[in-house]
Protein backbone atom coordinates (compact mmCIF):
# COMPACT_ATOMS: atom_id res chain seq x y z
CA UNK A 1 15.94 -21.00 -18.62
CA UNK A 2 16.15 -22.48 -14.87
CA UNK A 3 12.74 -23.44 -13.34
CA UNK A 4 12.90 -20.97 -10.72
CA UNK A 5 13.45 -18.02 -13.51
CA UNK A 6 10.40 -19.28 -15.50
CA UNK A 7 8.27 -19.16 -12.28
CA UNK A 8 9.71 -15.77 -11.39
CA UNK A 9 8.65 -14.49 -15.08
CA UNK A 10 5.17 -16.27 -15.18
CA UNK A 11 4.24 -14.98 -11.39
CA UNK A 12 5.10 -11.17 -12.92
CA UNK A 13 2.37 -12.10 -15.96
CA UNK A 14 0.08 -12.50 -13.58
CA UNK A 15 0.54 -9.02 -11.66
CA UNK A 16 -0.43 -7.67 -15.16
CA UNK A 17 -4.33 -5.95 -14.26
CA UNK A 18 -5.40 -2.11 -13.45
CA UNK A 19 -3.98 -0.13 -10.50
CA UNK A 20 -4.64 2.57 -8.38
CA UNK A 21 -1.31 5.07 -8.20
CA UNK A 22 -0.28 7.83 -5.72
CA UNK A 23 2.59 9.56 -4.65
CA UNK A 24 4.40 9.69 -1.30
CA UNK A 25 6.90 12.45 -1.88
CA UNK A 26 8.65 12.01 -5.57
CA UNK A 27 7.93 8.71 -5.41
CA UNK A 28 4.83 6.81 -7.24
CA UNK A 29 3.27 3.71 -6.12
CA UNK A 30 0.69 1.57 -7.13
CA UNK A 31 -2.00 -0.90 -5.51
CA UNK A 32 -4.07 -3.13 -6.77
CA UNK A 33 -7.51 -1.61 -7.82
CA UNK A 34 -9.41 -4.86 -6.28
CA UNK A 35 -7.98 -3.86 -3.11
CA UNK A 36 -9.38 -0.45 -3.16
CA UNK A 37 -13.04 0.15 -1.85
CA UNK A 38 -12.67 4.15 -1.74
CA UNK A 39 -11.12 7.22 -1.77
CA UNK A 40 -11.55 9.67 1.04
CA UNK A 41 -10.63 13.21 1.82
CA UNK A 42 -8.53 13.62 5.36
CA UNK A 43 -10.85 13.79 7.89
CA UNK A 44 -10.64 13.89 11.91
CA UNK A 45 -8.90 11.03 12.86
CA UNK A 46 -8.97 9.57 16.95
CA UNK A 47 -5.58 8.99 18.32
CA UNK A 48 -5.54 5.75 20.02
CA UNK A 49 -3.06 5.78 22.90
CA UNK A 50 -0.20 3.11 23.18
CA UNK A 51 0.35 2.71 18.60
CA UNK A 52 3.20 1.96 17.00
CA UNK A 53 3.87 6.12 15.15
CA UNK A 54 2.81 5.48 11.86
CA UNK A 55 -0.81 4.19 13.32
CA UNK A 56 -2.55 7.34 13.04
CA UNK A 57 -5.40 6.61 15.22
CA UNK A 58 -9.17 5.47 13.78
CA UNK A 59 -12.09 7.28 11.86
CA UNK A 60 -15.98 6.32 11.80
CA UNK A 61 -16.70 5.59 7.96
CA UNK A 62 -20.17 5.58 7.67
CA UNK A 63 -20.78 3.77 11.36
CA UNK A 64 -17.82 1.51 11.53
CA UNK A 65 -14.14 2.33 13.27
CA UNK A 66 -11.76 2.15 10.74
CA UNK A 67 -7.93 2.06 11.20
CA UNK A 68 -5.59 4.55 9.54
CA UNK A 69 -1.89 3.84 8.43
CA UNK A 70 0.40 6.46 7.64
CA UNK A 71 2.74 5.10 4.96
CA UNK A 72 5.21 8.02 5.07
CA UNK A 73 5.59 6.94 8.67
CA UNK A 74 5.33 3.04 7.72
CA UNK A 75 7.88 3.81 5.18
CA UNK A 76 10.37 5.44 7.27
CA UNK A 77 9.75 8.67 5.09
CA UNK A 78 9.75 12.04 6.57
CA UNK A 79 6.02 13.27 8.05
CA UNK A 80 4.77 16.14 5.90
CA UNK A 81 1.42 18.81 7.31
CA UNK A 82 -1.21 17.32 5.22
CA UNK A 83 -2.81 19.07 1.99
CA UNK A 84 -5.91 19.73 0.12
CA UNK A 85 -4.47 16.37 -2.16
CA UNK A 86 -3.82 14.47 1.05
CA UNK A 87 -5.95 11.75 1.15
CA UNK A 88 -7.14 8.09 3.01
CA UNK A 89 -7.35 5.25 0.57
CA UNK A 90 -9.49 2.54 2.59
CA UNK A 91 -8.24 -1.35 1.28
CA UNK A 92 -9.02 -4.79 2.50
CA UNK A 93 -6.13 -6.72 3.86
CA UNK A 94 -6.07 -10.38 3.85
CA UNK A 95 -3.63 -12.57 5.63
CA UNK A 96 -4.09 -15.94 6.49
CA UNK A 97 -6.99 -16.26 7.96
CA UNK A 98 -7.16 -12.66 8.75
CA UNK A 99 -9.16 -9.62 6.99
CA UNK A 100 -9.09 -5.95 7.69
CA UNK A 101 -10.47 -2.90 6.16
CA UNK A 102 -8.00 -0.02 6.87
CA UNK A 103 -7.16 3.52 5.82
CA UNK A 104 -3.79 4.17 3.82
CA UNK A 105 -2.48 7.90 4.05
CA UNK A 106 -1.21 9.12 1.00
CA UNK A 107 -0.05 12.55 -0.05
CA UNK A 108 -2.17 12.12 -3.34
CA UNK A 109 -3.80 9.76 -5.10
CA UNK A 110 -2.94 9.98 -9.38
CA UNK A 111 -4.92 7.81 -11.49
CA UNK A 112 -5.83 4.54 -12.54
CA UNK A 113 -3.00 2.59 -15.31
CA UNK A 114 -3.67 -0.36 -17.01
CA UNK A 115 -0.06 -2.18 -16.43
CA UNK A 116 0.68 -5.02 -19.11
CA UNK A 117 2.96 -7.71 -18.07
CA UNK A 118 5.62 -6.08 -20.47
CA UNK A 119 6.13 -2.85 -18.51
CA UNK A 120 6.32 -4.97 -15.10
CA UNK A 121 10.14 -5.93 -13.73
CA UNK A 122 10.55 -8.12 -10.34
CA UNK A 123 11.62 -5.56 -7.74
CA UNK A 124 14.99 -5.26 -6.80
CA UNK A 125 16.92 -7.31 -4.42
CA UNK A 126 18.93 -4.41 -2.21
CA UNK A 127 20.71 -6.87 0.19
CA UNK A 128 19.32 -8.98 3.67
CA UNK A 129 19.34 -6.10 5.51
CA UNK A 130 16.35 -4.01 3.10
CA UNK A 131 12.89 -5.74 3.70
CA UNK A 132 11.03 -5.59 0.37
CA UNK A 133 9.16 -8.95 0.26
CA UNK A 134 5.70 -5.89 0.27
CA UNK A 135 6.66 -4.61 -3.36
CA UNK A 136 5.27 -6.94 -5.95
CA UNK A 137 7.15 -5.55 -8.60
CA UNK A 138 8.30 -2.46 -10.50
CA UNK A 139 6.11 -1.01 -13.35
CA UNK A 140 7.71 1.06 -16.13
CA UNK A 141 5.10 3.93 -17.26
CA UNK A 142 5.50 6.37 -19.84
CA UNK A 143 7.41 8.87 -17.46
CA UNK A 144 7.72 6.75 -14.58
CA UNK A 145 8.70 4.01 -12.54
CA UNK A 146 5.56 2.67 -10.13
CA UNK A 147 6.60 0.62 -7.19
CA UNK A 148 3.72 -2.10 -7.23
CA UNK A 149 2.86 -2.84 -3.51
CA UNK A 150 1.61 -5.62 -2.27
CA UNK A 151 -0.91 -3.99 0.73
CA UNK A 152 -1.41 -7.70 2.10
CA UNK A 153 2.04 -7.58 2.97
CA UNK A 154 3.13 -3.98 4.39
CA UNK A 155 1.89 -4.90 7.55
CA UNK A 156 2.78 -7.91 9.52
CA UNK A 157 0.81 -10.66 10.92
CA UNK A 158 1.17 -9.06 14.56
CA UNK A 159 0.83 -5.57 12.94
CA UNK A 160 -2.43 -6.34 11.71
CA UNK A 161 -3.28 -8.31 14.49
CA UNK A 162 -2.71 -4.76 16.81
CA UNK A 163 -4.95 -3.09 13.97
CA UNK A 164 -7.75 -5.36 14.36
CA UNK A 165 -8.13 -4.90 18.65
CA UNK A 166 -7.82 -0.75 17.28
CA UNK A 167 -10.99 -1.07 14.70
């Protein structure tokens, strides 16, 4: 086994750990539970003028301005009316030097898996010309495939940058 195979298997071991999943459409994602500080119900969010589309606007959680991502609209995923499961999961971002709490938009959130290192595959590599370098890997469940995102990543350095002046 090449070097850079044996680096790509140990770096999957280590994305072994617990995981919060949701669903955009009939697709199922995952995040990293230490990245979650809470679940929220949709609530009354300020449109700030001049965003890129899938920047909702901001909320006040408990006295502080808070970002909110749409990742249907981040995803390049057709915008649904939101439901009674529609929800905000609020993360910390860390890049660099940077760190941001912000709101993720999901259309539900499922539950919370315990993914082994077995059940975890590196995600695919779909050509130059598909950006994927913000899924960590792919996690096979007992019904399902979970696309493991890395949150840190989904957003770029500028992105976040734009997020930060909005909170």
């Amino acid at each position: 086994m090449n070097t850079q195979v044996a680096n790509k298997m140990e770096n999957l071991g280590s994305l072994s750990g617990k995981y919060l999943t949701f669903n955009l459409g009939d697709e199922g994602y995952g995040l990293e539970i230490l990245k979650v500080q809470e679940i929220i119900g949709i609530q009354t969010i300020t449109k700030i003028p001049r965003t890129p589309a899938y920047v909702k606007g901001v909320i006040n959680l408990r006295g502080k301005v808070i970002p909110v991502v749409d990742l249907r609209s981040k995803f390049d995923m057709e915008e649904l009316e939101f439901t009674r499961e529609t929800c905000i999961i609020v993360v910390q971002v860390v890049r660099n030097d940077t760190s941001l709490v912000m709101g993720i938009i999901v259309d539900e959130v499922s539950e919370v898996l315990d993914i082994s290192s077995g059940q975890i595959e590196a995600a695919p590599t779909l050509g130059t010309s598909v950006d994927t370098h913000f899924i960590m890997g792919m996690a096979k469940t007992e019904n399902a495939v979970k696309i493991l995102l890395d949150i840190d990543r989904v957003l770029s350095l500028e992105e976040i940058a734009v997020l930060n002046q909005a909170g």
